[in-house]
Every structure is written in structure tokens, then in C-alpha cells.
C-alpha atoms as a PDB file:
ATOM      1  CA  UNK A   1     117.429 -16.933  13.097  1.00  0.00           C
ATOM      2  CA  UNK A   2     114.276 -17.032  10.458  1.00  0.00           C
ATOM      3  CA  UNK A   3     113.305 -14.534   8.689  1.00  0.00           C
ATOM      4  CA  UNK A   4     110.151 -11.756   9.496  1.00  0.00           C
ATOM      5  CA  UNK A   5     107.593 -13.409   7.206  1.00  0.00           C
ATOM      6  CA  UNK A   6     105.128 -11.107   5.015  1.00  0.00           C
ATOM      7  CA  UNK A   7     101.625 -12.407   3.098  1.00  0.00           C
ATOM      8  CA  UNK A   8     102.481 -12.566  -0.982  1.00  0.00           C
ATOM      9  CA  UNK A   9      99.923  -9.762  -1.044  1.00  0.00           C
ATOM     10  CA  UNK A  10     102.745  -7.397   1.158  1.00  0.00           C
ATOM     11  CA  UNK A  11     105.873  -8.214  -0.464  1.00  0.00           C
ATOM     12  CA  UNK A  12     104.009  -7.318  -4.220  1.00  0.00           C
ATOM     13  CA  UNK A  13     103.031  -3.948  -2.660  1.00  0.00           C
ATOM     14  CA  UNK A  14     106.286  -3.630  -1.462  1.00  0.00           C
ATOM     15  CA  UNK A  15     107.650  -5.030  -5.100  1.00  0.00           C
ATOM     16  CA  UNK A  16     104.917  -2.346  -6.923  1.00  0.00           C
ATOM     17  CA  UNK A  17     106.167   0.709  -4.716  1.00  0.00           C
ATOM     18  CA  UNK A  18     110.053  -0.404  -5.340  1.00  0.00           C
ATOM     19  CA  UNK A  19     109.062  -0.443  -9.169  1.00  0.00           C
ATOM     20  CA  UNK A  20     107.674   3.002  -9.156  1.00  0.00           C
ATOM     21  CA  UNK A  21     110.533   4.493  -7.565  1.00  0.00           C
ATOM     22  CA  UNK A  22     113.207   3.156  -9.703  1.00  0.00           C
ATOM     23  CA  UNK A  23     111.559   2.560 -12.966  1.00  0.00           C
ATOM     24  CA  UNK A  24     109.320   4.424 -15.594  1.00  0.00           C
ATOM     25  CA  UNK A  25     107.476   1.623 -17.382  1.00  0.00           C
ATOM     26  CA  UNK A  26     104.604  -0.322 -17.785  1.00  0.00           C
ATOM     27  CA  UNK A  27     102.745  -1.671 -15.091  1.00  0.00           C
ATOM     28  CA  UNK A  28     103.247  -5.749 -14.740  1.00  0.00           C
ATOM     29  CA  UNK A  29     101.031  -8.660 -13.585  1.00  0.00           C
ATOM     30  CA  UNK A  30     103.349  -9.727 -10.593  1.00  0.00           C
ATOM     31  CA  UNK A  31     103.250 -13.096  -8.279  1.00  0.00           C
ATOM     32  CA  UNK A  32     105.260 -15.244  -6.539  1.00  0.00           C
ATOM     33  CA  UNK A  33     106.604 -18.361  -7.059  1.00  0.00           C
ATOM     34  CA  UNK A  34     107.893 -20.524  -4.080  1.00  0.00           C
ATOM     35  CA  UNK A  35     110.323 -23.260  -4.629  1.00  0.00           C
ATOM     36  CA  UNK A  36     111.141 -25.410  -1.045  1.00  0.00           C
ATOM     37  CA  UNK A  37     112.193 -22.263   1.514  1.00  0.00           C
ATOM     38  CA  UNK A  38     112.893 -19.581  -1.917  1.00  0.00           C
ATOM     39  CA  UNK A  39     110.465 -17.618  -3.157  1.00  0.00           C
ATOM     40  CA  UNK A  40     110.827 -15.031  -6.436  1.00  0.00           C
ATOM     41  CA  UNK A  41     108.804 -12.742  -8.313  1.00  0.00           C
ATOM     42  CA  UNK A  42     107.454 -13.800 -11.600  1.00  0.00           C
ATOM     43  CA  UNK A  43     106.437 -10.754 -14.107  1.00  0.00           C
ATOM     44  CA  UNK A  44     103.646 -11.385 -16.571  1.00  0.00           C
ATOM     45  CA  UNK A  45     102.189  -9.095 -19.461  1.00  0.00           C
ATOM     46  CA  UNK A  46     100.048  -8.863 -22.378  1.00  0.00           C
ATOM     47  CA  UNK A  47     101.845  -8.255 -25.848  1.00  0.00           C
ATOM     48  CA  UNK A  48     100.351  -4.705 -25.725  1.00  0.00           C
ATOM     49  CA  UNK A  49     102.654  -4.160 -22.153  1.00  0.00           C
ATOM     50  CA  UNK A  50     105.211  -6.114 -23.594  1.00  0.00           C
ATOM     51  CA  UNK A  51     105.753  -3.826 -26.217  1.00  0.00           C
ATOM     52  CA  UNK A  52     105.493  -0.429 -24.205  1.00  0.00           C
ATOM     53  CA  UNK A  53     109.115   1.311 -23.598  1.00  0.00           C
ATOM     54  CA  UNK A  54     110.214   0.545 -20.315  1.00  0.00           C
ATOM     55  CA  UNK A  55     108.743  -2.728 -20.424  1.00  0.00           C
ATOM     56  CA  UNK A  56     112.381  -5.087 -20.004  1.00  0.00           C
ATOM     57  CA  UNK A  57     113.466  -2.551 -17.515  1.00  0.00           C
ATOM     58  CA  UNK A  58     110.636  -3.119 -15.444  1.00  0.00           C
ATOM     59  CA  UNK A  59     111.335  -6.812 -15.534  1.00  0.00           C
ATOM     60  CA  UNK A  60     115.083  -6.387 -14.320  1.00  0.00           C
ATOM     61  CA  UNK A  61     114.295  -4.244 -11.403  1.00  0.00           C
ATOM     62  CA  UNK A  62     111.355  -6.659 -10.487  1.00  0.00           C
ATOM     63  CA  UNK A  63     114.124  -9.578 -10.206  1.00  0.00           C
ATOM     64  CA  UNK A  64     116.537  -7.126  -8.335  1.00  0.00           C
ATOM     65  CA  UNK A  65     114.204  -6.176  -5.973  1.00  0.00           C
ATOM     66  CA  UNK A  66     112.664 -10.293  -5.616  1.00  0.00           C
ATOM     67  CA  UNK A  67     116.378 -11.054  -4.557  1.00  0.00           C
ATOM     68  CA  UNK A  68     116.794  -8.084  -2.041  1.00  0.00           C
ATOM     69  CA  UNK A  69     113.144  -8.870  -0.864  1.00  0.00           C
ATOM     70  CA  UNK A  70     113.963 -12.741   0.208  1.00  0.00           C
ATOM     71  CA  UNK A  71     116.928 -12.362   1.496  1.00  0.00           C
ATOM     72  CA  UNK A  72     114.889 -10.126   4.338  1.00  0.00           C
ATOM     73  CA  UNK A  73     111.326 -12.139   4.181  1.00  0.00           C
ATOM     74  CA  UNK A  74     109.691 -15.398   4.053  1.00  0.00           C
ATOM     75  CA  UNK A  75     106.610 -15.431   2.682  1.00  0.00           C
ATOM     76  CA  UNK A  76     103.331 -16.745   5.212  1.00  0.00           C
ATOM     77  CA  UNK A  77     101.705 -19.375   4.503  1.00  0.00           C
END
């Protein structure tokens, strides 16, 4: 049985509101990267963000939440 399948735009609204919940930290450039039928969230940030407390907590939870996320979605498209 496939998966309900969600626009990239979704599942990093769904990633952002995950984020806030969980984590107190900066706020991170997020997109997806597909690989074949996978997908995963890729976190990017200036030096400034990089260097804000919080910052490799954020990163963490954005990679737990990517591996709950695509076990449950595919992404359209």
C-alpha cells in the first residue's frame, strides 16, 4: 500500500511546526532531497545561524522528524 503523498512545500511546514515544538533554536533554511523512492530533509544556514545556541539541536530534530515524516509520506511530484 503507498504512501499519502504531500507537496515538499507541506512536509517543510509540517518539519517547521515539529521544530518549534520540540526545539528552541535558530530558524534553518530547510529542503528536501529525494534519492530514487527516499526523500530527507537537508538543513542549511549562514555562519551567523550556525553559531546561535540551539543551532546543532535544531539540526538533530530536523533529521528525527525527516525519518518519522517518510516513513508516513511520499513527496508529489
Amino acid at each position: 500500500m503507498s504512501k499519502p503523498a504531500k507537496t515538499e512545500a507541506e512536509l517543510i511546514a509540517m518539519a517547521r511546526a515539529e521544530l518549534k515544538a520540540h526545539v528552541d533554536g535558530p530558524d534553518l533554511a530547510i529542503s528536501i532531497v529525494r534519492d530514487g523512492d527516499s526523500w530527507e530533509f537537508r538543513a542549511d544556514a549562514d555562519q551567523t545561524t550556525r553559531d546561535r545556541p540551539g543551532f546543532p539541536e535544531s539540526v538533530a530534530m530536523l533529521v528525527q522528524i525527516g525519518d518519522h515524516l517518510s516513513k508516513q509520506y511520499d513527496v508529489k511530484g
